[in-house]
N, C-alpha and C. Protein backbone atom coordinates (compact mmCIF):
# COMPACT_ATOMS: atom_id res chain seq x y z
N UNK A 1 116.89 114.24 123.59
CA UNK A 1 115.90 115.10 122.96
C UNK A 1 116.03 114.96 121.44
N UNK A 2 114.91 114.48 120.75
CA UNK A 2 114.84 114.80 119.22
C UNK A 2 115.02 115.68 118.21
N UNK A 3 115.86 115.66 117.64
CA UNK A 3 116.45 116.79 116.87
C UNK A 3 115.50 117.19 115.48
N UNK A 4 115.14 118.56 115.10
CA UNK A 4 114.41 118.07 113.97
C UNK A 4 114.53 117.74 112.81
N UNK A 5 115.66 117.20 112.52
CA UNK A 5 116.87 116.37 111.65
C UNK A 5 115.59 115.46 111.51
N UNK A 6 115.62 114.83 112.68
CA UNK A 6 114.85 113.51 112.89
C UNK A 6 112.83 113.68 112.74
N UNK A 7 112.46 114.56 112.20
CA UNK A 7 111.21 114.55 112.10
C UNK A 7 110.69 113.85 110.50
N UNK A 8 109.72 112.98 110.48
CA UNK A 8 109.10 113.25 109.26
C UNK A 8 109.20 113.95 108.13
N UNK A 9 109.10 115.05 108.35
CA UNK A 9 108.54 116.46 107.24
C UNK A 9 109.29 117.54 107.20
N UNK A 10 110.38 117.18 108.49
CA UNK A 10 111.97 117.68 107.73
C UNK A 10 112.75 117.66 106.62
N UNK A 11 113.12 118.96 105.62
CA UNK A 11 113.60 118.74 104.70
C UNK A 11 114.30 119.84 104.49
N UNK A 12 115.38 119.88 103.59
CA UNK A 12 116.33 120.80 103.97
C UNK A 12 116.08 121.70 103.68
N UNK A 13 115.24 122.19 102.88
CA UNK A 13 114.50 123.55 102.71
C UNK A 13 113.66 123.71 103.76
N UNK A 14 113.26 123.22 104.63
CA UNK A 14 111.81 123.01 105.62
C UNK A 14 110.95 122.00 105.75
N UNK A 15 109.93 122.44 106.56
CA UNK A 15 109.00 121.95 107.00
C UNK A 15 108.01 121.30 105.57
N UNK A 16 107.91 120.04 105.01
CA UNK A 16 106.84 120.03 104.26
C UNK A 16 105.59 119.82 104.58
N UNK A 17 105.15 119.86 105.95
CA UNK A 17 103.52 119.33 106.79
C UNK A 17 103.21 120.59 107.21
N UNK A 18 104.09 121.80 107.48
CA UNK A 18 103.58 123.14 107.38
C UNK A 18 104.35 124.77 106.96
N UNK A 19 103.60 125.29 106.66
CA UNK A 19 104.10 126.63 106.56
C UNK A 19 104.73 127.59 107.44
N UNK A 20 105.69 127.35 108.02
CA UNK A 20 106.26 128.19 109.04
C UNK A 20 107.94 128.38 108.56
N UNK A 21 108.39 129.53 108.85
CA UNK A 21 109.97 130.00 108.35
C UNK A 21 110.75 129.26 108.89
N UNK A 22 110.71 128.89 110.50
CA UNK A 22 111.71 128.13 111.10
C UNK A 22 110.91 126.78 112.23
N UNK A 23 111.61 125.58 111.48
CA UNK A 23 111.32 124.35 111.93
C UNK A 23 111.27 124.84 114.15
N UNK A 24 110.30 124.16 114.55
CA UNK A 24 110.66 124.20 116.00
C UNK A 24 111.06 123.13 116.64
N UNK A 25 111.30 122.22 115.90
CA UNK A 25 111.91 120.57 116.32
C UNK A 25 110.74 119.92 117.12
N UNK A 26 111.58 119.34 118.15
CA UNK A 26 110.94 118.47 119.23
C UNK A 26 109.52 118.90 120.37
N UNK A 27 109.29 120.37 120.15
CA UNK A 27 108.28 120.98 120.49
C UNK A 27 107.18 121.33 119.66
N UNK A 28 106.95 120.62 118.54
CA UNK A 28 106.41 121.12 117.67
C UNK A 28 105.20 120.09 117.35
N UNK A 29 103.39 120.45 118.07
CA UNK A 29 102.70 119.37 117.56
C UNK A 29 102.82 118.62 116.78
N UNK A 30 103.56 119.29 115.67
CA UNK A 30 103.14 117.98 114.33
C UNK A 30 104.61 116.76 114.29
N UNK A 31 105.81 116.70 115.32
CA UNK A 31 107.05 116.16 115.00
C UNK A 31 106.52 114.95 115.76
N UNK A 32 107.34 114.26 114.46
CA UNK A 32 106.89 112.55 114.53
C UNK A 32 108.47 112.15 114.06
N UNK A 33 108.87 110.92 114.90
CA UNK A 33 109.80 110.00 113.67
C UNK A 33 109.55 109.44 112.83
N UNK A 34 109.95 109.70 111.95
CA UNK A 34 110.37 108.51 110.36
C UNK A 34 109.47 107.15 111.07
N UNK A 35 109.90 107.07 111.86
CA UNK A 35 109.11 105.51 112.65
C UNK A 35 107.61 105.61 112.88
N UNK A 36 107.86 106.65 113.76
CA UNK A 36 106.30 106.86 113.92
C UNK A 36 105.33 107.57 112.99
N UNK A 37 105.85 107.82 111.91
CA UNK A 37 105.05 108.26 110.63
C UNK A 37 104.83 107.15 110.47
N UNK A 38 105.60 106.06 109.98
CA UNK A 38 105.39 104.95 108.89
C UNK A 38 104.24 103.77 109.87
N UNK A 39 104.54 104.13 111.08
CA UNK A 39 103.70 103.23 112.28
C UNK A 39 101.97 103.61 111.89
N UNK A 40 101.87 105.36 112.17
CA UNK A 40 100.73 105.65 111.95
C UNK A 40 100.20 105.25 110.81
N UNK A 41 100.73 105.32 109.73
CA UNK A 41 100.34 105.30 107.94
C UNK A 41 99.76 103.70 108.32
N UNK A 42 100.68 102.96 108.91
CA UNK A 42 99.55 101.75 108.91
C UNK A 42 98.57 101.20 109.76
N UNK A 43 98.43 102.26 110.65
CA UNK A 43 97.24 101.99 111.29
C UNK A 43 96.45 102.23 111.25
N UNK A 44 96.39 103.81 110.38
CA UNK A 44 95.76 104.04 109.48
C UNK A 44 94.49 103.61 108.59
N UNK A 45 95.44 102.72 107.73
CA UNK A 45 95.38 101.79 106.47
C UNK A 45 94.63 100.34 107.20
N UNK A 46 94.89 100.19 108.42
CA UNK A 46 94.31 98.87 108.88
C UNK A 46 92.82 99.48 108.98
N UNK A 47 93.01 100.48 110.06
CA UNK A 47 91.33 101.16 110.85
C UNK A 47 90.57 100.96 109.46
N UNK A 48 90.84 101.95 108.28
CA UNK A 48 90.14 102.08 106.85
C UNK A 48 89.66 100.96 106.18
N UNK A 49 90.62 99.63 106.30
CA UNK A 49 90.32 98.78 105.78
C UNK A 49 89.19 98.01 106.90
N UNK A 50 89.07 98.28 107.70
CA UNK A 50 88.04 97.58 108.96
C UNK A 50 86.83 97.72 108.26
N UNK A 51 85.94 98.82 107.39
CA UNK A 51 85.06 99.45 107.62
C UNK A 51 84.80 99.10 106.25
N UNK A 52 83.26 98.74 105.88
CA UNK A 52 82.42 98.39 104.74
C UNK A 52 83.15 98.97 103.45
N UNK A 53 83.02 98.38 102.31
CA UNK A 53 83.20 98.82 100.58
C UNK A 53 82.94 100.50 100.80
N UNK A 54 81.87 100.70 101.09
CA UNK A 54 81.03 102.40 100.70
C UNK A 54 81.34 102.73 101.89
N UNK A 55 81.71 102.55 103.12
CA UNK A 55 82.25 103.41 104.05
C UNK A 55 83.76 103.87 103.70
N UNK A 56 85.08 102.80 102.92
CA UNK A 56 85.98 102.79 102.96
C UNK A 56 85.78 104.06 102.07
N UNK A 57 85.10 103.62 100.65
CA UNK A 57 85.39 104.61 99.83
C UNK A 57 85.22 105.71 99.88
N UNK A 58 84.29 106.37 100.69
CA UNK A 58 83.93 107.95 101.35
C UNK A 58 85.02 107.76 101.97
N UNK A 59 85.48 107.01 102.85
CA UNK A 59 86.93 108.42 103.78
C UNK A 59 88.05 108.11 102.80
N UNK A 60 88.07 107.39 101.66
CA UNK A 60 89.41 107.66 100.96
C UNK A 60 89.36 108.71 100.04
N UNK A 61 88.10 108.67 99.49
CA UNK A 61 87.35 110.31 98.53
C UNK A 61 87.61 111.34 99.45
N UNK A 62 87.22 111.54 100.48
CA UNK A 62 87.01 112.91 101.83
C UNK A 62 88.29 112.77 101.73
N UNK A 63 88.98 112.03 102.47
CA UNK A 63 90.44 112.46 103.08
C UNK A 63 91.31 112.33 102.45
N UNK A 64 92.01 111.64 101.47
CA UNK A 64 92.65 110.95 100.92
C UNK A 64 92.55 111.35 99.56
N UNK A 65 91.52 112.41 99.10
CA UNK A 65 91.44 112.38 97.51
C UNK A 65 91.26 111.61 96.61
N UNK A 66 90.79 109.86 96.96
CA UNK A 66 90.96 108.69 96.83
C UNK A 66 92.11 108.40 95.98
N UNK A 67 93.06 108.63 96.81
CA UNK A 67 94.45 108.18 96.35
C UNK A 67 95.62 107.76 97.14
N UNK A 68 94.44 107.08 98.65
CA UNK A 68 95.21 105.87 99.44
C UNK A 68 95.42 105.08 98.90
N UNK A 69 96.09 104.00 98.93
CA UNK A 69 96.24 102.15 98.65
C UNK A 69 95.80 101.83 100.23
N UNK A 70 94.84 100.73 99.45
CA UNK A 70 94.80 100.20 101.04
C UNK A 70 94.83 98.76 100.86
């Protein structure tokens, strides 16, 4: 079982992906590994880059604040 040592957005003060007092570890929608963060981030970055000049640049403005690298 995954400890939430091992999450992403574990940090020793807390949670930085949400606002809650106490981390819930391995039950917790948002817990990902270090691995599988860095997995998603580029699949991400591939899907985004699939998609036209003016399509890319709306979902990096919308989502991203346009301050992905892609």
């Amino acid at each position: 079982m995954p400890k939430k040592q091992n999450c992403f957005a574990y940090k020793k003060n807390g949670c930085k992906a949400l606002r809650v007092k106490e981390c819930e570890g391995c039950i917790c929608p948002f817990f990902k590994t270090k691995g599988e963060y860095k997995r998603g981030k580029k699949e991400v970055k591939k899907r985004i880059n699939s998609y036209d000049e003016p399509e890319r640049s709306y979902l990096i403005d919308a989502y991203y604040g346009g301050k992905l690298k892609v």
